[in-house]
C-alpha atoms as a PDB file:
ATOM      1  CA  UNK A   1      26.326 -29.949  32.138  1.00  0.00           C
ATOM      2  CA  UNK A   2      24.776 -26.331  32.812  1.00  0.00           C
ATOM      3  CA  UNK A   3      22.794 -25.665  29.749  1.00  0.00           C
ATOM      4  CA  UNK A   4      23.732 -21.844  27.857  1.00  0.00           C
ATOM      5  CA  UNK A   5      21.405 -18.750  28.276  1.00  0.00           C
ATOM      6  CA  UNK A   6      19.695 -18.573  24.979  1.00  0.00           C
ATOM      7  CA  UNK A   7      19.690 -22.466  24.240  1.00  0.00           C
ATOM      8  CA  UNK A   8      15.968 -22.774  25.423  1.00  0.00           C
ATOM      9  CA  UNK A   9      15.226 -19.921  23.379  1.00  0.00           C
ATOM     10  CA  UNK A  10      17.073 -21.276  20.020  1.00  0.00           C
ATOM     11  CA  UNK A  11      13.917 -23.268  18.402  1.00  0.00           C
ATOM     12  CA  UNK A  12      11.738 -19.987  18.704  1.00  0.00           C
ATOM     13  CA  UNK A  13      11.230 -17.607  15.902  1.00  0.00           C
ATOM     14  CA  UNK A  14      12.610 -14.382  16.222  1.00  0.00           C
ATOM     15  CA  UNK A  15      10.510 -12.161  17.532  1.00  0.00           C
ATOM     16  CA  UNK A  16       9.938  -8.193  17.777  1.00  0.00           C
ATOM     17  CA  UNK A  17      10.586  -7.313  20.963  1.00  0.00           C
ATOM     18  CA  UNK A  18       9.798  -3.674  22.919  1.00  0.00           C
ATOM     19  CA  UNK A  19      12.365  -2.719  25.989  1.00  0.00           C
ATOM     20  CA  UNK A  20      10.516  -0.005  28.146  1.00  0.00           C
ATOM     21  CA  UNK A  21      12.693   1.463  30.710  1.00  0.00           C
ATOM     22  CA  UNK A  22      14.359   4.888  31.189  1.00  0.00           C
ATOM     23  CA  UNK A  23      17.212   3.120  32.476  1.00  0.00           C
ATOM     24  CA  UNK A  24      19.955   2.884  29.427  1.00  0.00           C
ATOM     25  CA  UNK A  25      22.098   0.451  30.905  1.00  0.00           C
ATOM     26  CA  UNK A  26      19.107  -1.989  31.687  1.00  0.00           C
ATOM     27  CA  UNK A  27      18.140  -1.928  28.456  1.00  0.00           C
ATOM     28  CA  UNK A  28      21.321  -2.059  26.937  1.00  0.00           C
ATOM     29  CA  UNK A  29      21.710  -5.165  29.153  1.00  0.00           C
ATOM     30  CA  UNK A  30      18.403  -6.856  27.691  1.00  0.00           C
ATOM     31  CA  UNK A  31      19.404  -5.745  24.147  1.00  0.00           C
ATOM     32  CA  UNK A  32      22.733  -7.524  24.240  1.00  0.00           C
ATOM     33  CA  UNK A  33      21.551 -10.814  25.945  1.00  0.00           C
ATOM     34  CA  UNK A  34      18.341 -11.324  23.469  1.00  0.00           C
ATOM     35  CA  UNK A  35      20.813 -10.789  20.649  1.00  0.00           C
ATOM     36  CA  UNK A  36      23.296 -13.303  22.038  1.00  0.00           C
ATOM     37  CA  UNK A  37      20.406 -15.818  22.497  1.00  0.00           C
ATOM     38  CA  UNK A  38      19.160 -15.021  18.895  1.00  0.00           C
ATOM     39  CA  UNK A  39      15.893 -14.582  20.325  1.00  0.00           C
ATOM     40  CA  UNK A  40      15.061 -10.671  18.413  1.00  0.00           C
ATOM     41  CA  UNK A  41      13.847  -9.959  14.810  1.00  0.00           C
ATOM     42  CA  UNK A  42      13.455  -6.544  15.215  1.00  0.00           C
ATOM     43  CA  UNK A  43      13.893  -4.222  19.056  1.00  0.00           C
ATOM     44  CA  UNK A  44      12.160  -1.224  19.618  1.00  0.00           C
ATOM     45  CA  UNK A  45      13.664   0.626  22.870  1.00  0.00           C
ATOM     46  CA  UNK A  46      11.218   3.385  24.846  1.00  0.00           C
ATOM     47  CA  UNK A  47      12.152   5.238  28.100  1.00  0.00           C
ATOM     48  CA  UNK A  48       9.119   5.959  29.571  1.00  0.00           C
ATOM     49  CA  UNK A  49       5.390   4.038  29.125  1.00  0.00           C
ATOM     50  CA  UNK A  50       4.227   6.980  26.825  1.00  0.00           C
ATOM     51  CA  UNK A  51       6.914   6.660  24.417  1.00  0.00           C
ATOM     52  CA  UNK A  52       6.470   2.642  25.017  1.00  0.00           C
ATOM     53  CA  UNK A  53       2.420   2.975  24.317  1.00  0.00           C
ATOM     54  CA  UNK A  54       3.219   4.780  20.731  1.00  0.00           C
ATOM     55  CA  UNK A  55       5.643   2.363  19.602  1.00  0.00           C
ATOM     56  CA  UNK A  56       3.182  -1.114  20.663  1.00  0.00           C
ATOM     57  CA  UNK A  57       0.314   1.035  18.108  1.00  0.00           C
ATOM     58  CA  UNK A  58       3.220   1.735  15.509  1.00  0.00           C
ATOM     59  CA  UNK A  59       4.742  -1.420  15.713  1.00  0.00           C
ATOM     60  CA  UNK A  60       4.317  -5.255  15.236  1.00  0.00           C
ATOM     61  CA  UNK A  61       5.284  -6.024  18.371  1.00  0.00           C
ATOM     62  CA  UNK A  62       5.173  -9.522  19.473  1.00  0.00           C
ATOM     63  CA  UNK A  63       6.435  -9.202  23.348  1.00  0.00           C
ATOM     64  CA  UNK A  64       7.306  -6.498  25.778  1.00  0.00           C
ATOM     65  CA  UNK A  65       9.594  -6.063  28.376  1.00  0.00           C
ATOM     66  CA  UNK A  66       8.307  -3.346  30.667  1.00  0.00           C
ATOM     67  CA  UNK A  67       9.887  -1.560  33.885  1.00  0.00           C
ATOM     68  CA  UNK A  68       7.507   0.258  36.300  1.00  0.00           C
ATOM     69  CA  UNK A  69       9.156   3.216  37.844  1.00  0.00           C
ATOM     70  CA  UNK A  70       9.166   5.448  35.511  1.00  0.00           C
ATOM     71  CA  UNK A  71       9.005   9.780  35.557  1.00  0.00           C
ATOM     72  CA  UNK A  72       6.014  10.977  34.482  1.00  0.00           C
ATOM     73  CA  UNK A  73       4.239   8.114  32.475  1.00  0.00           C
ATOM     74  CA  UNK A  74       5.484   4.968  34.435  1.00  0.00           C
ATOM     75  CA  UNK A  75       5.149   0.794  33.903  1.00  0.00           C
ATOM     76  CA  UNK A  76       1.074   1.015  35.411  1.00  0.00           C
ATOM     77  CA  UNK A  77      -0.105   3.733  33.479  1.00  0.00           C
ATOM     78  CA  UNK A  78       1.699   1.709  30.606  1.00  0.00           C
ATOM     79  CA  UNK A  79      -0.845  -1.245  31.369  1.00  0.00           C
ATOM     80  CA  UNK A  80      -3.686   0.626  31.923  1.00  0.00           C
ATOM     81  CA  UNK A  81      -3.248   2.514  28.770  1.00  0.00           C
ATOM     82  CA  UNK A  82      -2.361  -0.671  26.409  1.00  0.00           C
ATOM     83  CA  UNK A  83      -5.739  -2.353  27.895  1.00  0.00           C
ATOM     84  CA  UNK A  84      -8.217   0.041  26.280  1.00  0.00           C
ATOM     85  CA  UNK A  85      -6.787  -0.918  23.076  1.00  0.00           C
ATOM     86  CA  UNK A  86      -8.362  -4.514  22.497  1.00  0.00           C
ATOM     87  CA  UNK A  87      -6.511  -5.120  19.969  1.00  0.00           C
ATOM     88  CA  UNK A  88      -3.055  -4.674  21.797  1.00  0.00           C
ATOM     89  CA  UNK A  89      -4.747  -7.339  24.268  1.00  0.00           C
ATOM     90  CA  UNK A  90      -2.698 -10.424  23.103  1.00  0.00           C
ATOM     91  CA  UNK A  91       0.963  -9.080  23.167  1.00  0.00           C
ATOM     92  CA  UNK A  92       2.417 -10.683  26.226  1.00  0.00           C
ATOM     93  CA  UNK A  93       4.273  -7.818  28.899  1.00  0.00           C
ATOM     94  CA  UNK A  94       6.462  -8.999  31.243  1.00  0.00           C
ATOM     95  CA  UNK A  95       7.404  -6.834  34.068  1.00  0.00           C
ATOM     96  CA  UNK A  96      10.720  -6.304  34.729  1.00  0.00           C
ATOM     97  CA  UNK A  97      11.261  -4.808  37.867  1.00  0.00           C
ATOM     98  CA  UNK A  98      13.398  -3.333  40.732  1.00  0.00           C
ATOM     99  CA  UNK A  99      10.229  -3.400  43.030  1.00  0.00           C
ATOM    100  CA  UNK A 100       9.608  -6.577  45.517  1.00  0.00           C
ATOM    101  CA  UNK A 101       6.609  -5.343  47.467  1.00  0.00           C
ATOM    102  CA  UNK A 102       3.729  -8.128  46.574  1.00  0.00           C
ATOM    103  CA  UNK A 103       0.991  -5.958  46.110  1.00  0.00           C
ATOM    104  CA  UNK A 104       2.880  -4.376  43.548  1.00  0.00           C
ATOM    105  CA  UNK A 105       2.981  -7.843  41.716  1.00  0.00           C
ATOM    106  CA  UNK A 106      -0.360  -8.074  42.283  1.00  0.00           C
ATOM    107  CA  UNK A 107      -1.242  -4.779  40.795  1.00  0.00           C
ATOM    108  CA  UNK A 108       0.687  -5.753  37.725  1.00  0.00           C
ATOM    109  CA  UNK A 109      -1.169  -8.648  37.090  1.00  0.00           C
ATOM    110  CA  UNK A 110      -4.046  -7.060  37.726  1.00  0.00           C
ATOM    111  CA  UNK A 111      -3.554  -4.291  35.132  1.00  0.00           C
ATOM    112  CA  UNK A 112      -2.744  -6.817  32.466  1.00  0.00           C
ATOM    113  CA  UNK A 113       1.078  -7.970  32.660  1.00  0.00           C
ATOM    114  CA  UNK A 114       1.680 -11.759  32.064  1.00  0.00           C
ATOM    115  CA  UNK A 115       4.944 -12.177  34.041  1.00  0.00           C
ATOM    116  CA  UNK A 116       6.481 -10.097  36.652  1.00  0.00           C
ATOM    117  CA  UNK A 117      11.162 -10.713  37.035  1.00  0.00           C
ATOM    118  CA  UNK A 118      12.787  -8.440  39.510  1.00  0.00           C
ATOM    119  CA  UNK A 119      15.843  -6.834  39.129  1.00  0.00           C
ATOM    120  CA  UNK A 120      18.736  -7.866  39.527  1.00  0.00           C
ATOM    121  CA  UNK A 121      17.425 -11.023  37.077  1.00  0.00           C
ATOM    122  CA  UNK A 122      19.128 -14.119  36.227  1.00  0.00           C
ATOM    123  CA  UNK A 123      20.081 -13.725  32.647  1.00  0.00           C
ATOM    124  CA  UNK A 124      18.778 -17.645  32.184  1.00  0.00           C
ATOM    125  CA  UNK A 125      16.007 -16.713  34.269  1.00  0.00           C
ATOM    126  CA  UNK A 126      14.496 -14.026  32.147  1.00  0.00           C
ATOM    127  CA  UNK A 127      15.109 -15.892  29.052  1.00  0.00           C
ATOM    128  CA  UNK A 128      13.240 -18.934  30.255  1.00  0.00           C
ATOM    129  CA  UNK A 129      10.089 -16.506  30.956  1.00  0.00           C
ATOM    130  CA  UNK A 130      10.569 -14.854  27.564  1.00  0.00           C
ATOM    131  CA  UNK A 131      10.987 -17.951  26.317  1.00  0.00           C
ATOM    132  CA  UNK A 132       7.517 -18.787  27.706  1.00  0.00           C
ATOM    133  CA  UNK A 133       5.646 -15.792  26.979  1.00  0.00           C
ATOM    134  CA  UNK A 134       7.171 -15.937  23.262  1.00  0.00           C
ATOM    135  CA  UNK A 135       6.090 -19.816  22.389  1.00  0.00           C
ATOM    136  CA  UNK A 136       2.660 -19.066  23.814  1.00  0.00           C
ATOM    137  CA  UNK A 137       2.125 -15.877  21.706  1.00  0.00           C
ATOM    138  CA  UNK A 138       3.173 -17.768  18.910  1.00  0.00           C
ATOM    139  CA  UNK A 139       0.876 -20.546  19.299  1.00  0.00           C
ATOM    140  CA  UNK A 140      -1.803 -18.236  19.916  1.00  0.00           C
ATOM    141  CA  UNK A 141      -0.728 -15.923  16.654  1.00  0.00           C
ATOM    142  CA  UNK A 142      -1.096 -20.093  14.674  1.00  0.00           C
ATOM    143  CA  UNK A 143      -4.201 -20.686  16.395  1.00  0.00           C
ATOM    144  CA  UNK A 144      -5.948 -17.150  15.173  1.00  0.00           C
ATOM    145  CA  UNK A 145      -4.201 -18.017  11.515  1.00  0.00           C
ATOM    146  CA  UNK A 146      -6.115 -21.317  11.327  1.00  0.00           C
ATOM    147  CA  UNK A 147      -9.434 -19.888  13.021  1.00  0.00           C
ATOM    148  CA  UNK A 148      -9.491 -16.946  10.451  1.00  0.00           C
ATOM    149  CA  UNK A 149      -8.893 -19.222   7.644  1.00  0.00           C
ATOM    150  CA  UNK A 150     -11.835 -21.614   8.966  1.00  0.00           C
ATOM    151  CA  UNK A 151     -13.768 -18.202   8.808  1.00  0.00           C
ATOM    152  CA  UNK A 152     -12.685 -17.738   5.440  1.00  0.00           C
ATOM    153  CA  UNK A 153     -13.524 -20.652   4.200  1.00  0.00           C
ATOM    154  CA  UNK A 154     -17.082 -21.459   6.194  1.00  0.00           C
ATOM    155  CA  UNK A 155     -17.772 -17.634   4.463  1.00  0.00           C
ATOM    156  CA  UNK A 156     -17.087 -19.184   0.705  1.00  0.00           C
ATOM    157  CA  UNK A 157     -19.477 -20.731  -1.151  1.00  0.00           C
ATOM    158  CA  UNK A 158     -18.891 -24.022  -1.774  1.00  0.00           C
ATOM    159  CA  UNK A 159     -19.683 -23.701  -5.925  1.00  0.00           C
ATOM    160  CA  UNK A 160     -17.947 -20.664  -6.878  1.00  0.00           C
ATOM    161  CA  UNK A 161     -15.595 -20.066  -3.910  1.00  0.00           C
ATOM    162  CA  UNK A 162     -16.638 -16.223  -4.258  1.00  0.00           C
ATOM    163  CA  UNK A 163     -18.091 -15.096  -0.513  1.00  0.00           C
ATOM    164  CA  UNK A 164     -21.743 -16.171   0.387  1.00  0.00           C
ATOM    165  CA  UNK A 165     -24.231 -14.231   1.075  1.00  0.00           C
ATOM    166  CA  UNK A 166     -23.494 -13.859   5.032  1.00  0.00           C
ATOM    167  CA  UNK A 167     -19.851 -12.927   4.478  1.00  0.00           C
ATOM    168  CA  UNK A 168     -20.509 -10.599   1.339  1.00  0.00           C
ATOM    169  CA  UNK A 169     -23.047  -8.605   3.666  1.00  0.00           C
ATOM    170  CA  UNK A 170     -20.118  -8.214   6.208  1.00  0.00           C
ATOM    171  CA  UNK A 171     -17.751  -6.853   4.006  1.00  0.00           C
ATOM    172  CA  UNK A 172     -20.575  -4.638   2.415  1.00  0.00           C
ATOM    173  CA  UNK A 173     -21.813  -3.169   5.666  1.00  0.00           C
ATOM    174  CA  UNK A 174     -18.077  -1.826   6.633  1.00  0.00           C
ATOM    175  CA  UNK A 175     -17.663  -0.409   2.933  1.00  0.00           C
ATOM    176  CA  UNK A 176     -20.976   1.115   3.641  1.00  0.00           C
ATOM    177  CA  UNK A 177     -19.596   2.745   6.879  1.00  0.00           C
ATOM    178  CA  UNK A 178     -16.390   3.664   5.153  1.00  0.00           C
ATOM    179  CA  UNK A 179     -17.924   5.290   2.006  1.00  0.00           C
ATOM    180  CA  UNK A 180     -19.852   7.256   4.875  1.00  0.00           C
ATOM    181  CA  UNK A 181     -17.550   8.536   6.713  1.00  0.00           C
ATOM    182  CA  UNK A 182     -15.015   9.328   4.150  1.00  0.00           C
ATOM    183  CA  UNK A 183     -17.533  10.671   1.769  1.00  0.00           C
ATOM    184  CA  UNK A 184     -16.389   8.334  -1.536  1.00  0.00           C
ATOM    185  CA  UNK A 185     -18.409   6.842  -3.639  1.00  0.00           C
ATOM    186  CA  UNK A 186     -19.431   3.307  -3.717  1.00  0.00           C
ATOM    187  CA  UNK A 187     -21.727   1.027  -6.158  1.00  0.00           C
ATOM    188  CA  UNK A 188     -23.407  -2.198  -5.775  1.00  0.00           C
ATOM    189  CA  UNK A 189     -24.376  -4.365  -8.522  1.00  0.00           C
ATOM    190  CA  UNK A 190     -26.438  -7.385  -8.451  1.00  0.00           C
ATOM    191  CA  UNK A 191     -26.254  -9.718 -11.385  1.00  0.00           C
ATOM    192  CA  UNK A 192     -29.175 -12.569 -12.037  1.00  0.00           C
ATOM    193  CA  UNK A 193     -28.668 -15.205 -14.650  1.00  0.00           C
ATOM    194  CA  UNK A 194     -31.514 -14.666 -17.365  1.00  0.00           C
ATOM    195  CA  UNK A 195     -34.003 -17.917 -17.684  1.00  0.00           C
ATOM    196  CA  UNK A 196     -31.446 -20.119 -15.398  1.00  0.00           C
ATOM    197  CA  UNK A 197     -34.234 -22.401 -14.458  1.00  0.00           C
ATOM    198  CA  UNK A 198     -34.760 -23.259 -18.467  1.00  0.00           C
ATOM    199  CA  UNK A 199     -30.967 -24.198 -18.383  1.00  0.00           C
ATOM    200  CA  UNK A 200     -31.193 -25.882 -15.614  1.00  0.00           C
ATOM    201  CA  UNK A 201     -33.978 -28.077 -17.438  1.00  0.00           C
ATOM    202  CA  UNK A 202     -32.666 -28.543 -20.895  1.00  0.00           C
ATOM    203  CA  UNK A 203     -29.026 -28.645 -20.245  1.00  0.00           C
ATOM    204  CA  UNK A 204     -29.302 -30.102 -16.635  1.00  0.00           C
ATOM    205  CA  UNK A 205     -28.052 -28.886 -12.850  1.00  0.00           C
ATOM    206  CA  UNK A 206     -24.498 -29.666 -13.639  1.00  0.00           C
ATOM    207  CA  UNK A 207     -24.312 -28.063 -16.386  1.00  0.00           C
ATOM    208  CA  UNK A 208     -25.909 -24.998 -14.783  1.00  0.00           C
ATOM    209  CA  UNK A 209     -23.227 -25.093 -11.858  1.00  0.00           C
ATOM    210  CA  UNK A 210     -20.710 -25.145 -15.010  1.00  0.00           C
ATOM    211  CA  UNK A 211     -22.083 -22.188 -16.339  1.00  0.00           C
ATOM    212  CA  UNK A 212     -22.030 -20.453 -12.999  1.00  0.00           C
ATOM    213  CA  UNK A 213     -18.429 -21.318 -12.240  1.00  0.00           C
ATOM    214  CA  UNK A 214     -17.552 -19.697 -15.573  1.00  0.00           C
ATOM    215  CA  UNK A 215     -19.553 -16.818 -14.966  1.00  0.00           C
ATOM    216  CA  UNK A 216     -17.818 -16.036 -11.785  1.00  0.00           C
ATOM    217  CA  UNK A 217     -14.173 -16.450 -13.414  1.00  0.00           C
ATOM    218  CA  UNK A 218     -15.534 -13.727 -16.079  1.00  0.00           C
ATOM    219  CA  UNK A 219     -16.421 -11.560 -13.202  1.00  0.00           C
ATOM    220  CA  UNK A 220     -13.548 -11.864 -11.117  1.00  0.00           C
ATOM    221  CA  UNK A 221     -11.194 -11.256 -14.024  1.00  0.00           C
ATOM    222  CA  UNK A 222     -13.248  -8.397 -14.681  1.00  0.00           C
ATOM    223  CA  UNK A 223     -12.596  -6.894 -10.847  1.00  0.00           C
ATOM    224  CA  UNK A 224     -10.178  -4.800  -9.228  1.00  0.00           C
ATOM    225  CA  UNK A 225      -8.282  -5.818  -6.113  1.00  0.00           C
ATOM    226  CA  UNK A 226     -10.908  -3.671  -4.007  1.00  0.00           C
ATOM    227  CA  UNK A 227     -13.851  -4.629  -5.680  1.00  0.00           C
ATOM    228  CA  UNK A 228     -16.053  -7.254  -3.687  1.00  0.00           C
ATOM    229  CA  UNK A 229     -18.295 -10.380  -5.740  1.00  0.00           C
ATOM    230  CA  UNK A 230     -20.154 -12.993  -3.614  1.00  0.00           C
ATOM    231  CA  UNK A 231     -23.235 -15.443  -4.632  1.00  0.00           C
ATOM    232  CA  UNK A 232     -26.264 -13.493  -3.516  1.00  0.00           C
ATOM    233  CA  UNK A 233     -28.702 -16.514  -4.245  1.00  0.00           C
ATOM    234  CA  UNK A 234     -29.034 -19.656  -6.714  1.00  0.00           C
ATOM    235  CA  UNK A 235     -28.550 -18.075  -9.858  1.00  0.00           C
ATOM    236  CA  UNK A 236     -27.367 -14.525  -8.668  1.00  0.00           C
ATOM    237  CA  UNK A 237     -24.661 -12.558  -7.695  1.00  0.00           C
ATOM    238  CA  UNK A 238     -23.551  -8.909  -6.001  1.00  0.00           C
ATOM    239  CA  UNK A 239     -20.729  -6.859  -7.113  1.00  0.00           C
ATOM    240  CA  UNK A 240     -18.971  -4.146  -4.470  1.00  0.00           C
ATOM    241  CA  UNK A 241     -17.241  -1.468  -6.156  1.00  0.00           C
ATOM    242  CA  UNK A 242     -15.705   0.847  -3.618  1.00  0.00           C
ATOM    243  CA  UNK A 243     -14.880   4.418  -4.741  1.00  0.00           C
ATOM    244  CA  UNK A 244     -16.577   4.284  -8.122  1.00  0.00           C
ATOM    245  CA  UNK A 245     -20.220   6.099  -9.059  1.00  0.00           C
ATOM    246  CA  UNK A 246     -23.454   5.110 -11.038  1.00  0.00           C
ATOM    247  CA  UNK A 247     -21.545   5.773 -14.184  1.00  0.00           C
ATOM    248  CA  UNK A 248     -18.248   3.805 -13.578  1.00  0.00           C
ATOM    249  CA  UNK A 249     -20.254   1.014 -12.444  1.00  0.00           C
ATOM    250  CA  UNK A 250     -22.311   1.205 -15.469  1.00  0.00           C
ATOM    251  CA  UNK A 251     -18.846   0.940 -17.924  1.00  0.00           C
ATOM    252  CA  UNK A 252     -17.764  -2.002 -15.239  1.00  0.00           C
ATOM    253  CA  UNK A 253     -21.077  -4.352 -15.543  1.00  0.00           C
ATOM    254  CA  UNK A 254     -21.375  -3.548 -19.058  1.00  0.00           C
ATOM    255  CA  UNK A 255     -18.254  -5.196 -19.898  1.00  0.00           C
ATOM    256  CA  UNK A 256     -19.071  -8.138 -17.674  1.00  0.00           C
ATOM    257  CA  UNK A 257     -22.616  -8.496 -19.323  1.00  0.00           C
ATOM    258  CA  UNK A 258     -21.322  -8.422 -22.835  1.00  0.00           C
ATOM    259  CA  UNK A 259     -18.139 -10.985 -22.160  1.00  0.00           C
ATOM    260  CA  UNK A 260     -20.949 -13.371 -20.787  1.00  0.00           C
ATOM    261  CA  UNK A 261     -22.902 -13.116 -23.780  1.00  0.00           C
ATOM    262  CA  UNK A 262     -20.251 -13.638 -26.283  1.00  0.00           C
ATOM    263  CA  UNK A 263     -18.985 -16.554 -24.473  1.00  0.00           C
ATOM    264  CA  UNK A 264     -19.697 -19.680 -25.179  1.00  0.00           C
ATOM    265  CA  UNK A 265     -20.393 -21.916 -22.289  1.00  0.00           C
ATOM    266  CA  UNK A 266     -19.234 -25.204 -22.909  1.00  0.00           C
ATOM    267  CA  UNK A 267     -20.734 -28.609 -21.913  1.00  0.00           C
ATOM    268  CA  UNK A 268     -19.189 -32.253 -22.996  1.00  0.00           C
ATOM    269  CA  UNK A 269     -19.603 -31.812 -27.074  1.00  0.00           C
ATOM    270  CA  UNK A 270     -22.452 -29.032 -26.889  1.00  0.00           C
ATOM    271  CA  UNK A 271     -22.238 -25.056 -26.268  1.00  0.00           C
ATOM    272  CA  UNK A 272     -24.532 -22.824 -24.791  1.00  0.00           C
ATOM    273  CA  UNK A 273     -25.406 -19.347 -25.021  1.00  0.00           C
ATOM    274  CA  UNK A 274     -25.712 -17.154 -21.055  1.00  0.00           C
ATOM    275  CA  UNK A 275     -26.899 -13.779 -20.684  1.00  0.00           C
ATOM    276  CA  UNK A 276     -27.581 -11.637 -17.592  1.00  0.00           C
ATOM    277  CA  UNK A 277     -29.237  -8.582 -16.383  1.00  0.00           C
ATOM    278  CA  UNK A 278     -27.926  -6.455 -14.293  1.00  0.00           C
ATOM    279  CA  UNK A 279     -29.295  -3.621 -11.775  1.00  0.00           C
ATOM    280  CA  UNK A 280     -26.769  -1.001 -10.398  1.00  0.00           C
ATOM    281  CA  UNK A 281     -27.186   1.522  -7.587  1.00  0.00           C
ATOM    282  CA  UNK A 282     -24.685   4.128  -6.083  1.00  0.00           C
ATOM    283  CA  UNK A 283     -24.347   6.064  -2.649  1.00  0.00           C
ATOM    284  CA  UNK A 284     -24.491   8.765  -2.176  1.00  0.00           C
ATOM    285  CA  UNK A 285     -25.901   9.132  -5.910  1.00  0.00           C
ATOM    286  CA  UNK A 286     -29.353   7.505  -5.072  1.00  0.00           C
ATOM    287  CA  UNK A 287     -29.590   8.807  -1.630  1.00  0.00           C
ATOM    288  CA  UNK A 288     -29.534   5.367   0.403  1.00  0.00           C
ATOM    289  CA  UNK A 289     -28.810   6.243   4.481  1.00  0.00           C
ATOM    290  CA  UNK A 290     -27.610   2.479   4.979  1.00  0.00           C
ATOM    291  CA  UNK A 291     -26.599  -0.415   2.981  1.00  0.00           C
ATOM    292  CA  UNK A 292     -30.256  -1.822   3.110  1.00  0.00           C
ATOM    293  CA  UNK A 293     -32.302   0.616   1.688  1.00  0.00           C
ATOM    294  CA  UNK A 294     -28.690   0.665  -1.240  1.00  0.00           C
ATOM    295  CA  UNK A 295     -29.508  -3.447  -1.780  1.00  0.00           C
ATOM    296  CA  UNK A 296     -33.244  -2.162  -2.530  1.00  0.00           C
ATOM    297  CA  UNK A 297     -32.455   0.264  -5.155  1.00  0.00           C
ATOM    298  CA  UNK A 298     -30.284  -2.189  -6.954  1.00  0.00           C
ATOM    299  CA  UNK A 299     -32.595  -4.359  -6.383  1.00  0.00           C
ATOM    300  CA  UNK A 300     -35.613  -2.103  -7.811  1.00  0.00           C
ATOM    301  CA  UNK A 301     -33.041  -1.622 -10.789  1.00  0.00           C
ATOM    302  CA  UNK A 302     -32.289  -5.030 -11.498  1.00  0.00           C
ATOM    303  CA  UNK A 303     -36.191  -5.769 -11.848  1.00  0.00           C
ATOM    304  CA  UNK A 304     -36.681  -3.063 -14.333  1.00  0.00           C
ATOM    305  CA  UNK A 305     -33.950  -5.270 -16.146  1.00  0.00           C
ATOM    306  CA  UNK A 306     -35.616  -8.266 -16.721  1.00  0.00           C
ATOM    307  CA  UNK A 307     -38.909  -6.376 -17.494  1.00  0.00           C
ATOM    308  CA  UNK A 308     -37.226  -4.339 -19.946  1.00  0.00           C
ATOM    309  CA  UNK A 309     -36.221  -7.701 -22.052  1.00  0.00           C
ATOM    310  CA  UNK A 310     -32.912  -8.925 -19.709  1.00  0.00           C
ATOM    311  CA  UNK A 311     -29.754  -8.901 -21.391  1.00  0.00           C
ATOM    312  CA  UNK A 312     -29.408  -5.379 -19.870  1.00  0.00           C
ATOM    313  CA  UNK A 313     -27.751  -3.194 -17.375  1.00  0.00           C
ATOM    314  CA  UNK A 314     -30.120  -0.565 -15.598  1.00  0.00           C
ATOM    315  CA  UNK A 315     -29.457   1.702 -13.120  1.00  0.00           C
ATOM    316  CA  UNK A 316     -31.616   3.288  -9.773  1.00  0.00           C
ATOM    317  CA  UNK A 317     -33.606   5.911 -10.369  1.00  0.00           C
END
């Protein structure tokens, strides 16, 4: 028994789907057999690769059905133009196409395109190749989603789940760039945990982990969406707080520090008492030109801290 258009399609997803051609009838065509095969989330039509080119940046676009003669801005210049945009790299283009000459299927391929159907297609043809195109993007979109969350994870630290040191530098060299080039503010904090080696030796290193668990919730409960915490070291920790100055980072970590010292950290039947100091510094307040030379003035600060008595906030000079 001849099997239906769209019934290889049926177990995909529906997908969002980009017609390029300045052909209406073609497209209308495509439109009405990828909605009879239930194959389309959402379809963005273009007539021309230019128009095609603005919707692919606009647009979550997950496969694109392209035709290559076209007036002015045509299926080639269509390639050409979606390859220097690495990040358009992995939405699959089929060619769909009037034009039989080989070295024009070579050329496609060439530029980029994944698949190359020639008009007048086979309606279970073309379906079959979408059909392709689609489960492979998909596959590729689950593969990325489990590779970034192995990221995420391998950039956590295992006690606190806040981001280690390697992926809180990341995320602090990009704000850096940002705050630059937008001209906002941003503040970095970094937090140590006064005498942690004495409560590591009376109380013991499970109780210290305890205590650093809880100081983490305190400081994440403390945060805004935007703001950035990760475990610098054993017993310290940085705070990113994009958009905000010397003085609104001051107000920030000063509620943190005093919510740590009035809380009561407890272990089995006994309670102990945590305090921390803190050193703050601010671009473009204290006139850092990259992130490094920021870490060193919040660093500087967070040393006049502890020789001040700890239990204190200070900022850069």
């Amino acid at each position: 028994m001849p099997r239906s258009p769209g019934s290889a399609a049926s177990s995909l997803p529906r997908a969002n789907i980009l017609i390029i051609d300045d052909s209406d009838s073609t497209r209308k065509k495509i439109k009405n057999l990828l909605t009879q095969a239930r194959l389309v989330e959402f379809l963005f039509e273009a007539k021309s690769g230019l128009e095609g080119i603005k919707l692919l940046m606009e647009k979550r676009v997950d496969l694109v059905l392209c035709d290559i003669v076209m007036p002015e801005f045509d299926g080639f210049k269509f390639l050409i133009s979606r390859a220097s945009h690495p990040e358009l790299a992995a939405i699959p283009v089929i060619l769909v196409t009037s034009e039989k000459d080989p070295a024009m299927k070579i050329k496609g391929f060439e530029n980029g395109a994944h698949d190359y159907v020639l008009k007048p297609f086979d309606d279970a043809e073309l379906l079959s190749r979408i059909h392709v195109q689609l489960r492979l993007k998909f596959r590729q979109d689950e593969l990325k989603k489990n590779l970034d969350q192995l990221r995420e994870l391998s950039g956590k630290d295992e006690l606190t789940h806040v981001y280690n040191r390697r992926r809180f530098m990341e995320h602090f060299g990009k704000e850096f760039s940002r705050a630059q080039r937008y001209k906002h503010p941003l503040s970095l904090v970094l937090f140590d945990v006064d005498h942690f080696k004495d409560i590591n030796d009376r109380w013991g290193h499970q109780a210290g982990d305890r205590a650093l668990v809880q100081i983490t919730a305190i400081m994440q409960n403390a945060m805004r969406a935007c703001d950035l915490i990760g475990r610098y070291g054993g017993a310290e920790f940085t705070l990113l707080l994009p958009h905000t100055n010397a003085n609104g980072a001051a107000r920030s970590t000063e509620r943190v520090r005093k919510k740590i010292e009035a809380t009561a950290f407890r272990d089995s039947d006994s309670s102990l008492r945590v305090t921390v100091s803190a050193g703050i510094a601010a671009y473009p307040e204290n006139q850092a030109t990259n992130m490094e030379e920021l870490l060193a003035r919040a660093d500087e600060a967070l040393h006049r801290a502890k020789a001040n008595g700890r239990n204190r906030t200070e900022k850069a000079h």
